[in-house]
PDB file of N, CA and C in Angstrom:
ATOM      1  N   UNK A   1     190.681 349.217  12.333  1.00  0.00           N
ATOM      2  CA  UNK A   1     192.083 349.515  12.334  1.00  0.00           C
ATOM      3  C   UNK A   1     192.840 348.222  12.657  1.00  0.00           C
ATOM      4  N   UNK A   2     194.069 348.176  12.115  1.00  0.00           N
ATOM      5  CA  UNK A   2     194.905 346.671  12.445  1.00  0.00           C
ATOM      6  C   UNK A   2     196.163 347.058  13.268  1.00  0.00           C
ATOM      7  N   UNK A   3     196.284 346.486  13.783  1.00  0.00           N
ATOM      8  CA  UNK A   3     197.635 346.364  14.968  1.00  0.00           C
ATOM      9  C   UNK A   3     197.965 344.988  14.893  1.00  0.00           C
ATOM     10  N   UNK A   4     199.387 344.979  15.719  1.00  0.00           N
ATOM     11  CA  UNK A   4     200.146 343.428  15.978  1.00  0.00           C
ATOM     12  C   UNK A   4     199.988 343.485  17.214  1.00  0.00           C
ATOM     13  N   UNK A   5     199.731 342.176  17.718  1.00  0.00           N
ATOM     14  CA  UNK A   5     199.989 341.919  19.615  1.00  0.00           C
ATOM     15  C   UNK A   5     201.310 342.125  20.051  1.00  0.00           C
ATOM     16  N   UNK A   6     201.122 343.016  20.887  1.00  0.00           N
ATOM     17  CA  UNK A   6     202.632 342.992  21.520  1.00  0.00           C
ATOM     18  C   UNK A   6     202.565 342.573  22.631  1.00  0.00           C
ATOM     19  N   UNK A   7     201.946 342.598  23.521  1.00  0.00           N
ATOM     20  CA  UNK A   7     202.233 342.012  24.861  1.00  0.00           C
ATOM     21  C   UNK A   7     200.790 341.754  25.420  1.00  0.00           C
ATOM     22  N   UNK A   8     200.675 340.645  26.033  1.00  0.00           N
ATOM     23  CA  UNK A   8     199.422 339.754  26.588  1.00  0.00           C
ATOM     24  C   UNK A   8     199.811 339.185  27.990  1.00  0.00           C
ATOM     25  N   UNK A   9     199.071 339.569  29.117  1.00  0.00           N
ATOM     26  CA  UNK A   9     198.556 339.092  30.158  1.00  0.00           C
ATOM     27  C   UNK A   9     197.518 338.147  30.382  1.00  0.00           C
ATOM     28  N   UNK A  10     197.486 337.143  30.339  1.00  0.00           N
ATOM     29  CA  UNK A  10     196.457 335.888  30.444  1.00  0.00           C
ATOM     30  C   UNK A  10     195.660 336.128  31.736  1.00  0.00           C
ATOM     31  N   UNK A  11     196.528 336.710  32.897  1.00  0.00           N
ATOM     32  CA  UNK A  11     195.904 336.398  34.235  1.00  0.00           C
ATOM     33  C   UNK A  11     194.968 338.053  34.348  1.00  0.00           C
ATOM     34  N   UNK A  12     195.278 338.751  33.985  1.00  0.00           N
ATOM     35  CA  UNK A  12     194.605 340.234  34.172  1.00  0.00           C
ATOM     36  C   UNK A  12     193.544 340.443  32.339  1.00  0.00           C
ATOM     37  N   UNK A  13     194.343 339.893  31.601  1.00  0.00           N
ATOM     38  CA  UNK A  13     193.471 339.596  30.171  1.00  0.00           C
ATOM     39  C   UNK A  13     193.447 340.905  29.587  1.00  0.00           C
ATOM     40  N   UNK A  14     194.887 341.675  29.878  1.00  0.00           N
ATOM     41  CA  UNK A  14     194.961 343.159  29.255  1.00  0.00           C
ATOM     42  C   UNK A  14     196.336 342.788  28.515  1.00  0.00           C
ATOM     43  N   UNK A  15     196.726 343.736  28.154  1.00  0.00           N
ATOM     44  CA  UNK A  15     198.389 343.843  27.245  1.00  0.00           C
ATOM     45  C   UNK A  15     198.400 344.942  26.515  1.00  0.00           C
ATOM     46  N   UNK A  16     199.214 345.402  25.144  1.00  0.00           N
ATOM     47  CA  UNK A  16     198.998 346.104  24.473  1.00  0.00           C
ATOM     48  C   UNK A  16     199.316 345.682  23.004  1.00  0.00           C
ATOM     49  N   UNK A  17     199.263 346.771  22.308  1.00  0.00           N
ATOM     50  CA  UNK A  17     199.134 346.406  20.901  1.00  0.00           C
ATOM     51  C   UNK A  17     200.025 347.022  20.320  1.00  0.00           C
ATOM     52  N   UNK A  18     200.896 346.946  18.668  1.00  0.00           N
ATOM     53  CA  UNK A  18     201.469 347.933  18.159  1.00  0.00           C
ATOM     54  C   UNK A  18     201.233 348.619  17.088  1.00  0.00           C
ATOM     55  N   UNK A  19     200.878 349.660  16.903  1.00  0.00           N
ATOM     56  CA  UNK A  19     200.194 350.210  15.513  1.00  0.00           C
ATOM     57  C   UNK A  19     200.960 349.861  14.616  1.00  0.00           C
ATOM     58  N   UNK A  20     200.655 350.267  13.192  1.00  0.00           N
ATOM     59  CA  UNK A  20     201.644 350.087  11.995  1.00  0.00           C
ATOM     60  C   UNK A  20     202.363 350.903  12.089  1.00  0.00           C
ATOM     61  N   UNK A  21     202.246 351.756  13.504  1.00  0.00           N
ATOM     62  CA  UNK A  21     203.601 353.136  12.660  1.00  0.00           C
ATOM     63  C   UNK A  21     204.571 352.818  14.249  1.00  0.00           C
ATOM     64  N   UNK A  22     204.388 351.826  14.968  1.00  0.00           N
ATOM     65  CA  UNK A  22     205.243 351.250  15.909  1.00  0.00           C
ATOM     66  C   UNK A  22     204.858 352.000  17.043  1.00  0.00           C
ATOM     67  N   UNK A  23     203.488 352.481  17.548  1.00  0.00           N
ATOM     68  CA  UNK A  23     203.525 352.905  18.655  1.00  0.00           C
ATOM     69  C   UNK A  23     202.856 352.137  19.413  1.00  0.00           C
ATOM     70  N   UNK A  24     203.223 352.092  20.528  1.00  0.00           N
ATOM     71  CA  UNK A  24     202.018 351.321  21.280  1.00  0.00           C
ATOM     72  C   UNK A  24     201.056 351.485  22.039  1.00  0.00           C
ATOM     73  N   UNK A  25     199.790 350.844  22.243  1.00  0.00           N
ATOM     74  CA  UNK A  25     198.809 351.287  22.729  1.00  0.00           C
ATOM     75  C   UNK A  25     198.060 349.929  23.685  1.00  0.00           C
ATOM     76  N   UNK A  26     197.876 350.560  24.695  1.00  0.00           N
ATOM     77  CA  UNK A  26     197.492 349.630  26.052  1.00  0.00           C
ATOM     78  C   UNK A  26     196.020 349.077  25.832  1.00  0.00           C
ATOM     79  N   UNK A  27     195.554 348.209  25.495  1.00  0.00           N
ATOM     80  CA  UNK A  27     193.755 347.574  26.174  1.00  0.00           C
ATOM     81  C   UNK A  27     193.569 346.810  27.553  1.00  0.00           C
ATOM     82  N   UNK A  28     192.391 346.844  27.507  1.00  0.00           N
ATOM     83  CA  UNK A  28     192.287 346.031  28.788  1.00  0.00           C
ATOM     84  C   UNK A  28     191.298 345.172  28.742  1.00  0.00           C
ATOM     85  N   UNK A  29     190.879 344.612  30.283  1.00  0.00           N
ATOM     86  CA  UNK A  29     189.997 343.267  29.683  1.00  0.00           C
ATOM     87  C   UNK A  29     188.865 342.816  29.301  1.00  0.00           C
ATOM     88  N   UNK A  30     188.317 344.575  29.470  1.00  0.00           N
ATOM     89  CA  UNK A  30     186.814 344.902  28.483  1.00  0.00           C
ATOM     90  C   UNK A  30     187.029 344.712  27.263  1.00  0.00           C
ATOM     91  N   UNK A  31     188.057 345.588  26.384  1.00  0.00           N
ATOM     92  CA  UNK A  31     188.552 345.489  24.913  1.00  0.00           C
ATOM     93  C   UNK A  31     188.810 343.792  24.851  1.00  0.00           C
ATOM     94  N   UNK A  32     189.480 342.931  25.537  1.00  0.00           N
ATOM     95  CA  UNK A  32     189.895 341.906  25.026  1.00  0.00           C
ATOM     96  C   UNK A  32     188.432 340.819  25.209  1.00  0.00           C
ATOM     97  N   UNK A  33     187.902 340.322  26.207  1.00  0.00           N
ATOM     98  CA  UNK A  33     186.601 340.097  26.476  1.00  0.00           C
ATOM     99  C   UNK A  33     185.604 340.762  25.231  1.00  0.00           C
ATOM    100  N   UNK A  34     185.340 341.685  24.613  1.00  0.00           N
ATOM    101  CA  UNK A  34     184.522 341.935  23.752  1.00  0.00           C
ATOM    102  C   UNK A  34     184.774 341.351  22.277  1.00  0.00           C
ATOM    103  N   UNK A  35     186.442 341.055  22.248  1.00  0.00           N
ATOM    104  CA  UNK A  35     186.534 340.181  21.135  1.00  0.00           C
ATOM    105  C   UNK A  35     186.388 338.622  20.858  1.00  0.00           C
ATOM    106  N   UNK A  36     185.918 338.477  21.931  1.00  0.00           N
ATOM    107  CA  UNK A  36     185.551 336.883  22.032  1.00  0.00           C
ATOM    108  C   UNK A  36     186.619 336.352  21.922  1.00  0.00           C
ATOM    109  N   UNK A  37     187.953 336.521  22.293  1.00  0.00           N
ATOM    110  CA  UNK A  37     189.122 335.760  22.214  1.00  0.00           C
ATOM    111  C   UNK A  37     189.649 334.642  24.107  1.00  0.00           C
ATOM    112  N   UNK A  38     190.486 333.799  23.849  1.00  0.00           N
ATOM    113  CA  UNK A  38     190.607 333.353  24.468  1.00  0.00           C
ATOM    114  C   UNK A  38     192.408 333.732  24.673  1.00  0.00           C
ATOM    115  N   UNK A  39     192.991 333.888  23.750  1.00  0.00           N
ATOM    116  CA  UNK A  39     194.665 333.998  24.374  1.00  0.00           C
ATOM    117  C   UNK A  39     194.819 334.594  22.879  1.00  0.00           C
ATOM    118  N   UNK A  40     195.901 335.573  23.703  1.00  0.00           N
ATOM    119  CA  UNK A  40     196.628 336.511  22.142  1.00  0.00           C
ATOM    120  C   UNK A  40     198.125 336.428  22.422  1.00  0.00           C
ATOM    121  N   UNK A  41     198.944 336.039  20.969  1.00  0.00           N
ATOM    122  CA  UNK A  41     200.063 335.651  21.142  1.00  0.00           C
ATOM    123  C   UNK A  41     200.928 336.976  20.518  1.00  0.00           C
ATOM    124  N   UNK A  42     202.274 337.065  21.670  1.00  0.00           N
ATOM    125  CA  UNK A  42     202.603 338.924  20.294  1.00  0.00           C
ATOM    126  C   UNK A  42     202.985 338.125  19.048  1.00  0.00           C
ATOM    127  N   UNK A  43     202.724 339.133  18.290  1.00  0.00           N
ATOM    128  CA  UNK A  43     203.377 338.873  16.354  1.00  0.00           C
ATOM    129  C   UNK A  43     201.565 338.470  15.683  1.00  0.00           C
ATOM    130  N   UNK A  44     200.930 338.222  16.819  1.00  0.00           N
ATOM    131  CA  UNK A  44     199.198 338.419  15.843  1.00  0.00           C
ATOM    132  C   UNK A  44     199.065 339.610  14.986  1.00  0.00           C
ATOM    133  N   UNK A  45     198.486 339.695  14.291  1.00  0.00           N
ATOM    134  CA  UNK A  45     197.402 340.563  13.514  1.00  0.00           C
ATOM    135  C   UNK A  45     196.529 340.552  13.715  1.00  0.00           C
ATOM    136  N   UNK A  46     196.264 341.771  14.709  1.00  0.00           N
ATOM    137  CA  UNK A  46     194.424 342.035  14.999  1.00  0.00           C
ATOM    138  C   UNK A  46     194.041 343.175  14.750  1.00  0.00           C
ATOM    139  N   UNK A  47     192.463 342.946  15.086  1.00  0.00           N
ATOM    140  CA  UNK A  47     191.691 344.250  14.563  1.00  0.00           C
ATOM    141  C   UNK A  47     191.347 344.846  15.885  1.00  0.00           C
ATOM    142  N   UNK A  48     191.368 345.996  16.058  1.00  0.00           N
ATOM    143  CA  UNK A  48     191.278 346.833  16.946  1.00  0.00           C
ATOM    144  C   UNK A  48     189.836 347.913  16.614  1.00  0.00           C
ATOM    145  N   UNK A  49     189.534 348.125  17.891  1.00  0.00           N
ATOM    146  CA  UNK A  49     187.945 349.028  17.552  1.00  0.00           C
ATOM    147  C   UNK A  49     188.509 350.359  18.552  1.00  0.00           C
ATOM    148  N   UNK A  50     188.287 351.541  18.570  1.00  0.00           N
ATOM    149  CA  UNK A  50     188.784 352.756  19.197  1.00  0.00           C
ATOM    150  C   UNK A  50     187.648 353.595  19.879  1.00  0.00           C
ATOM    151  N   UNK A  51     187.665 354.120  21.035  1.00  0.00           N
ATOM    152  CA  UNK A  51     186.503 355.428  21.233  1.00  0.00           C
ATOM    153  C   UNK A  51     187.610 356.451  21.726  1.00  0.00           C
ATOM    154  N   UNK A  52     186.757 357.723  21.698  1.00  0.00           N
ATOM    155  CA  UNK A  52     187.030 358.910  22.554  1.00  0.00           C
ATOM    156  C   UNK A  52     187.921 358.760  23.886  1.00  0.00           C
ATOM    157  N   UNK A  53     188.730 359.210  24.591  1.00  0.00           N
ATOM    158  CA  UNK A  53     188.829 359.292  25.936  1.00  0.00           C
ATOM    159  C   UNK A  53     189.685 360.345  26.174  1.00  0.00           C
ATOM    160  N   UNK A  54     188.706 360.508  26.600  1.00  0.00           N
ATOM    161  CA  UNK A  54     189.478 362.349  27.455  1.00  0.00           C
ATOM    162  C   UNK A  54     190.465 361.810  28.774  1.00  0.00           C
ATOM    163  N   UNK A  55     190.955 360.166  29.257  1.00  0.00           N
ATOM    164  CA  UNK A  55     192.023 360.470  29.607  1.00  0.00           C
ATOM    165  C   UNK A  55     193.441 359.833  29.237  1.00  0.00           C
ATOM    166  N   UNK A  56     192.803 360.012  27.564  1.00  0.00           N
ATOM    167  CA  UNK A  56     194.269 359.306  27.097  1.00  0.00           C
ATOM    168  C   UNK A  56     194.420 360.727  26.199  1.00  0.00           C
ATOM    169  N   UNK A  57     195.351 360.511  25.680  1.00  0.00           N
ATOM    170  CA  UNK A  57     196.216 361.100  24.811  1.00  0.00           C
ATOM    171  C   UNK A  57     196.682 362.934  25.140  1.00  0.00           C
ATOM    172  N   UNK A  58     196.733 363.735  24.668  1.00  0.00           N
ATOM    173  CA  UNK A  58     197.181 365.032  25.397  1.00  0.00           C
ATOM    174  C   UNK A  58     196.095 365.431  26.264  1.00  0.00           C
ATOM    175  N   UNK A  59     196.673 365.570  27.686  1.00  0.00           N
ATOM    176  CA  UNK A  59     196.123 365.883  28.721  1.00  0.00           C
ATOM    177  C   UNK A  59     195.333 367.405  28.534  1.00  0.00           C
ATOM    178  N   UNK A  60     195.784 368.426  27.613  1.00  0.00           N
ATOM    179  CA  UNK A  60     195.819 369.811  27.037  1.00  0.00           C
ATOM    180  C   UNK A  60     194.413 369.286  26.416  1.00  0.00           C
ATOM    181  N   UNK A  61     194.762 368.849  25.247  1.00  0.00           N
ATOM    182  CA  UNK A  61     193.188 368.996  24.672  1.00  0.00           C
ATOM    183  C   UNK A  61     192.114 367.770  24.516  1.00  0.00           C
ATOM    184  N   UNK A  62     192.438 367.050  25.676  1.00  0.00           N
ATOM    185  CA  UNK A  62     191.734 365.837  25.754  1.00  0.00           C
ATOM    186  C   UNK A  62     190.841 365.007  24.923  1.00  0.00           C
ATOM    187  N   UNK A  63     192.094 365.012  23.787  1.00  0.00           N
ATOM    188  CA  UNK A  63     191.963 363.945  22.457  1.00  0.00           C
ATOM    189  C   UNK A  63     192.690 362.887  22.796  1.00  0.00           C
ATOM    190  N   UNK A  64     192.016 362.029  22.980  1.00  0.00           N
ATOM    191  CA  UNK A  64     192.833 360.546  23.241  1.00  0.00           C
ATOM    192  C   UNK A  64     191.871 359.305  22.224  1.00  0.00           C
ATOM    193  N   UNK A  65     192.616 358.364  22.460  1.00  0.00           N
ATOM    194  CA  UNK A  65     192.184 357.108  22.085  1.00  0.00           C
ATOM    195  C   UNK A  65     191.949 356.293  22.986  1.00  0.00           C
ATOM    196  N   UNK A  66     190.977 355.133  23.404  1.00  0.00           N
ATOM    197  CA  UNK A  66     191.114 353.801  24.021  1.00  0.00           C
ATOM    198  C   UNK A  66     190.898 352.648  23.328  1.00  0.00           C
ATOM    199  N   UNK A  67     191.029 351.500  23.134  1.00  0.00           N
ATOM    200  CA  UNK A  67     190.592 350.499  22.444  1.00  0.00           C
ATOM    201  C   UNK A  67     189.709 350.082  23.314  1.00  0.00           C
ATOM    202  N   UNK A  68     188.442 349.812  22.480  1.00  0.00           N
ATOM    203  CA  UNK A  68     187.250 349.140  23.042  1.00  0.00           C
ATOM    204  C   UNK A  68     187.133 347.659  22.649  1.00  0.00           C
ATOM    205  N   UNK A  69     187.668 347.213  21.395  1.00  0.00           N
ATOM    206  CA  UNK A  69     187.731 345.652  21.319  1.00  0.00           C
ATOM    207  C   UNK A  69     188.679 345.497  20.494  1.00  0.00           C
ATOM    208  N   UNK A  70     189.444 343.871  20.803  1.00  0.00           N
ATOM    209  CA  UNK A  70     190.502 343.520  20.211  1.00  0.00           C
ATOM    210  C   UNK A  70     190.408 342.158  19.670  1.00  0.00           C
ATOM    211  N   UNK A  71     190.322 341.633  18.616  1.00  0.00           N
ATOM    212  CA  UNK A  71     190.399 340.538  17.891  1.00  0.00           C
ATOM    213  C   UNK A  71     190.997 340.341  16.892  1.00  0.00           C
ATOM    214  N   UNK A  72     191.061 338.715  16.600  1.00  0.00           N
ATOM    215  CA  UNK A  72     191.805 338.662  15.289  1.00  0.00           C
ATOM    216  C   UNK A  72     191.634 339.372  13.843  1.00  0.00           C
ATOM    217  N   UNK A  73     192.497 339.449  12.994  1.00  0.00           N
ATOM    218  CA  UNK A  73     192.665 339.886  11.698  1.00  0.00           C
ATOM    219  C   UNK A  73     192.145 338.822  10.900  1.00  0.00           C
ATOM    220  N   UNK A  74     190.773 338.756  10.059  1.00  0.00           N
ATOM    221  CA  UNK A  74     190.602 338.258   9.177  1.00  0.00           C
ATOM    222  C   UNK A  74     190.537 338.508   7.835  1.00  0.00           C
ATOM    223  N   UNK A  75     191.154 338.059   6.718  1.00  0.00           N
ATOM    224  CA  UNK A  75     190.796 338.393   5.353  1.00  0.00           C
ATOM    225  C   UNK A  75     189.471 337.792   4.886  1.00  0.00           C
TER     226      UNK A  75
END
């Protein structure tokens, strides 16, 4: 899946991302650490990897998303 960087923390190495349909979604510094990146600037194009998490998304039927890794967009 592709997202844009929206916001980056260097010192904690979390931020979030913005989907194509403008929502945003939080990683942290497992997801960013697994992409082998060193600094993400917002207005990137990256690729995003997703799992399960029962404590994101509706608390009701504990369908959520987390991002598990975040790296650049390559063609």
């Amino acid at each position: 899946m592709q997202a844009t960087a929206y916001t980056y923390d260097p010192e904690s190495r979390s931020g979030q991302v913005l989907l194509d349909d403008g929502t945003p979604v939080p990683f942290d510094a497992a997801a960013f650490d697994a992409g082998g990146l060193r600094l993400l600037r917002p207005g990137q194009r990256v690729r995003i990897e997703t799992a399960a998490d029962s404590d994101a998304g509706d608390p009701d039927t504990g369908t959520g998303r987390r991002i598990t890794l975040v790296t650049l967009q390559t063609f």
